[in-house]
C-alpha atoms as a PDB file:
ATOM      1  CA  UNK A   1      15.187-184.552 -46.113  1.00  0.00           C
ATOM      2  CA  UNK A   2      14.344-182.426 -43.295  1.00  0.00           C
ATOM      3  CA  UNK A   3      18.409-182.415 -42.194  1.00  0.00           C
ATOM      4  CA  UNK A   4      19.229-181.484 -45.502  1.00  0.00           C
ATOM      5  CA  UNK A   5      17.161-178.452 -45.386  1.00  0.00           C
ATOM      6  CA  UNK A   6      18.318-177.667 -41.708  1.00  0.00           C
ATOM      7  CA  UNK A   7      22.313-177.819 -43.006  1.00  0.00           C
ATOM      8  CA  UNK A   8      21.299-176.027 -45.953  1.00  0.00           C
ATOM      9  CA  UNK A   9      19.710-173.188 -43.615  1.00  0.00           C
ATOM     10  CA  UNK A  10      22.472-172.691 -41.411  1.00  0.00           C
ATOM     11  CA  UNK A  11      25.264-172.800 -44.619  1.00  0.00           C
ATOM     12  CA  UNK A  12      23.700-170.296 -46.611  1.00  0.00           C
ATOM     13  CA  UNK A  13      21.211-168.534 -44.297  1.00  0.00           C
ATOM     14  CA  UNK A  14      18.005-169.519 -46.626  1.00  0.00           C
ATOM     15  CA  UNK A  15      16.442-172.265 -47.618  1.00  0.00           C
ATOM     16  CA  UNK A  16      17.281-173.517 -51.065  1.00  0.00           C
ATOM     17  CA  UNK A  17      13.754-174.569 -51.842  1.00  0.00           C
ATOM     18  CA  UNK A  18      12.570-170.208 -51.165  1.00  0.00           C
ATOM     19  CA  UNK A  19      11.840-168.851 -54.321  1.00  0.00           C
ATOM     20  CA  UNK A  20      14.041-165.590 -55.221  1.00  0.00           C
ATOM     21  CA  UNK A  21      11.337-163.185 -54.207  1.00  0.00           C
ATOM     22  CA  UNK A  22      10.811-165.081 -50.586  1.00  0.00           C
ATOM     23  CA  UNK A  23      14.522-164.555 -49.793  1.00  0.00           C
ATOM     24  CA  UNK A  24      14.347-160.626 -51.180  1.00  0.00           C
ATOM     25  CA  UNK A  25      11.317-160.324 -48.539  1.00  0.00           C
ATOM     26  CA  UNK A  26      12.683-162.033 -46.044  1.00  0.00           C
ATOM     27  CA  UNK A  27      16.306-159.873 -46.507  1.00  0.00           C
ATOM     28  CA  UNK A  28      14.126-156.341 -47.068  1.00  0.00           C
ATOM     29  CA  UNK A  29      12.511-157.578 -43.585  1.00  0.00           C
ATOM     30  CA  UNK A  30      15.595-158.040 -42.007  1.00  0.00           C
ATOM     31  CA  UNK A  31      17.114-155.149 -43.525  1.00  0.00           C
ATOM     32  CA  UNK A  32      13.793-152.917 -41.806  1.00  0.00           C
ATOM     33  CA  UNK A  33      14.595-154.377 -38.500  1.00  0.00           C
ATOM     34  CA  UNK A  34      18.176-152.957 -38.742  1.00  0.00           C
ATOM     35  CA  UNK A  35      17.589-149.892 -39.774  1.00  0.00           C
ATOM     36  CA  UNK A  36      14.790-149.447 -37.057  1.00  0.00           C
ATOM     37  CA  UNK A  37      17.547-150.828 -34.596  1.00  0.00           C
ATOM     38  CA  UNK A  38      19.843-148.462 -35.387  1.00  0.00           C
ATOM     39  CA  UNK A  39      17.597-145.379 -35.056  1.00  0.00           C
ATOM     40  CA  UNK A  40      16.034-146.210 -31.766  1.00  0.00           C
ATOM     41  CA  UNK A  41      16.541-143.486 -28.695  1.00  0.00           C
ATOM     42  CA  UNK A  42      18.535-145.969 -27.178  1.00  0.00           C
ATOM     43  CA  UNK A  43      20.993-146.707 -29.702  1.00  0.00           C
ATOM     44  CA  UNK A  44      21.335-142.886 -30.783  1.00  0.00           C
ATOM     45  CA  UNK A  45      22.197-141.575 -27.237  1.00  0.00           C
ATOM     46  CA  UNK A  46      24.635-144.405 -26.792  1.00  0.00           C
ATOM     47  CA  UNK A  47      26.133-143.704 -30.018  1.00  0.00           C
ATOM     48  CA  UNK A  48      26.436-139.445 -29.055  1.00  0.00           C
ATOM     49  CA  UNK A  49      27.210-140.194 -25.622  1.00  0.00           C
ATOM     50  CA  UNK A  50      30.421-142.385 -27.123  1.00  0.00           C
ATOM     51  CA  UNK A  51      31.011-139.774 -29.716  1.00  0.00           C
ATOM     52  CA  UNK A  52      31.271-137.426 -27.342  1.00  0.00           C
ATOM     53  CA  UNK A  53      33.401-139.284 -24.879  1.00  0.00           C
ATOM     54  CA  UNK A  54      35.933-140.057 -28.095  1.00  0.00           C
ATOM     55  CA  UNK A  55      35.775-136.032 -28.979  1.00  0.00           C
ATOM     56  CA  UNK A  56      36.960-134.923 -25.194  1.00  0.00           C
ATOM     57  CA  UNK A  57      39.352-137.366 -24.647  1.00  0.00           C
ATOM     58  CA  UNK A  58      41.043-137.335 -28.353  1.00  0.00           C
ATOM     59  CA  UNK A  59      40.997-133.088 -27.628  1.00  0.00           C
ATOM     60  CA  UNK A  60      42.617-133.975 -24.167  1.00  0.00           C
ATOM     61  CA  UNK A  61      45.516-135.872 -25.328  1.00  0.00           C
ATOM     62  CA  UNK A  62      45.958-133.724 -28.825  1.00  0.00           C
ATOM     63  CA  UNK A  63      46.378-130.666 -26.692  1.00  0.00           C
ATOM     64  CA  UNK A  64      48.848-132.819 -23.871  1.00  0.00           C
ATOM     65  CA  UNK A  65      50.892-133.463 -26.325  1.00  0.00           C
ATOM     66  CA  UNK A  66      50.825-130.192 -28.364  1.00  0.00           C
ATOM     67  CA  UNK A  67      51.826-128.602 -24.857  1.00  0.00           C
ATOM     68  CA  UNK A  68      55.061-131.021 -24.464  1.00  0.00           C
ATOM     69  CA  UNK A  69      56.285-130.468 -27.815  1.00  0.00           C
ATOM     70  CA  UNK A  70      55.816-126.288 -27.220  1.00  0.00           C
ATOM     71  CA  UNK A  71      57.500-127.083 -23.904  1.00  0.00           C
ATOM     72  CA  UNK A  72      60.525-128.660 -25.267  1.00  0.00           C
ATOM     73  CA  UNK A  73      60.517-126.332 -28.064  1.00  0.00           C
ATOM     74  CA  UNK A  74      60.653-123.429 -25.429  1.00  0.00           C
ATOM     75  CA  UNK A  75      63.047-124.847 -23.646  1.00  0.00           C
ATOM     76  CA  UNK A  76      65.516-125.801 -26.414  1.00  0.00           C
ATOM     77  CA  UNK A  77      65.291-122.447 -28.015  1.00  0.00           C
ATOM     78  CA  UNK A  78      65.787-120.315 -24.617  1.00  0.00           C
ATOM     79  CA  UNK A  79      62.737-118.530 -25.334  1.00  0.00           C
ATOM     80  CA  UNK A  80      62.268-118.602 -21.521  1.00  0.00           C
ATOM     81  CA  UNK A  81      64.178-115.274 -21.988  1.00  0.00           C
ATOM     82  CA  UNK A  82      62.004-113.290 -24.207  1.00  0.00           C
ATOM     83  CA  UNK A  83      60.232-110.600 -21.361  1.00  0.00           C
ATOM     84  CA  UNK A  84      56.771-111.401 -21.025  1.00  0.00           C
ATOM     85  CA  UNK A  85      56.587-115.043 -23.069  1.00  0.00           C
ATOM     86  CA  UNK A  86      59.660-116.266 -20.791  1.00  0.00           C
ATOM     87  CA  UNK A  87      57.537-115.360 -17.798  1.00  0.00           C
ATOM     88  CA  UNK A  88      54.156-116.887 -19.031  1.00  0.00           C
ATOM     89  CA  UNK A  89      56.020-119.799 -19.428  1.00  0.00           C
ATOM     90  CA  UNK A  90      57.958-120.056 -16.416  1.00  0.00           C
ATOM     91  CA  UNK A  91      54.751-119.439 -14.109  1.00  0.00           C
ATOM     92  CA  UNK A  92      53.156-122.318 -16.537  1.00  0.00           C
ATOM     93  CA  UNK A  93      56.121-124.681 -15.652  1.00  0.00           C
ATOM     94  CA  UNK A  94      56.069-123.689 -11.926  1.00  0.00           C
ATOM     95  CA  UNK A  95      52.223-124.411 -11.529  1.00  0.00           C
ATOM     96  CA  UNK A  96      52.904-127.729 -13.176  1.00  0.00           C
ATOM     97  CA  UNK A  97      55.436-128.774 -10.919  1.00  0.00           C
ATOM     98  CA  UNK A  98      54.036-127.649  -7.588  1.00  0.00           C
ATOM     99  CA  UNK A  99      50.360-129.833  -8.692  1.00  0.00           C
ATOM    100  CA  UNK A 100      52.364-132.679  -9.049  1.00  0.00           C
END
């Protein structure tokens, strides 16, 4: 009897024999525990510390490759002729090649 109600524990989570209300008090208890979890100090500055990680590095490689695409557009339509844009872009491209 007493393996039944161990197998029938870790199948369904409950024991068969609760009563409807026990296993509605013993979820709403569970359910209080998670929701106090998840709005601890700890777990909020771990969850804005990863948000903000996410936010820089999706900006970072948004912006790389909005810069390649204006770089090969520049390049393609000889814009590096137009006076003053064909400059700024030119002393762009040289500063990128000399850091590398």
């Amino acid at each position: 009897m007493k393996e039944e109600l161990d197998e029938d524990i870790l199948e369904t989570g409950y024991d068969k024999d609760e009563t409807q209300q026990q296993r509605l008090i013993t979820v709403l208890g569970e359910l209080e525990d998670e929701v106090e979890k998840q709005n601890s100090w700890k777990h909020v500055f771990i969850r804005g510390a990863l948000y903000g990680l996410g936010t820089v590095l999706g900006a970072t490689l948004l912006l790389a490759i909005l810069g390649s695409i204006v770089a090969l557009a520049v390049d393609a339509l000889g814009i590096a002729n137009v006076p003053y844009l064909g400059d700024f872009v030119r002393n762009i491209v040289v500063e990128q090649l000399n850091q590398q």
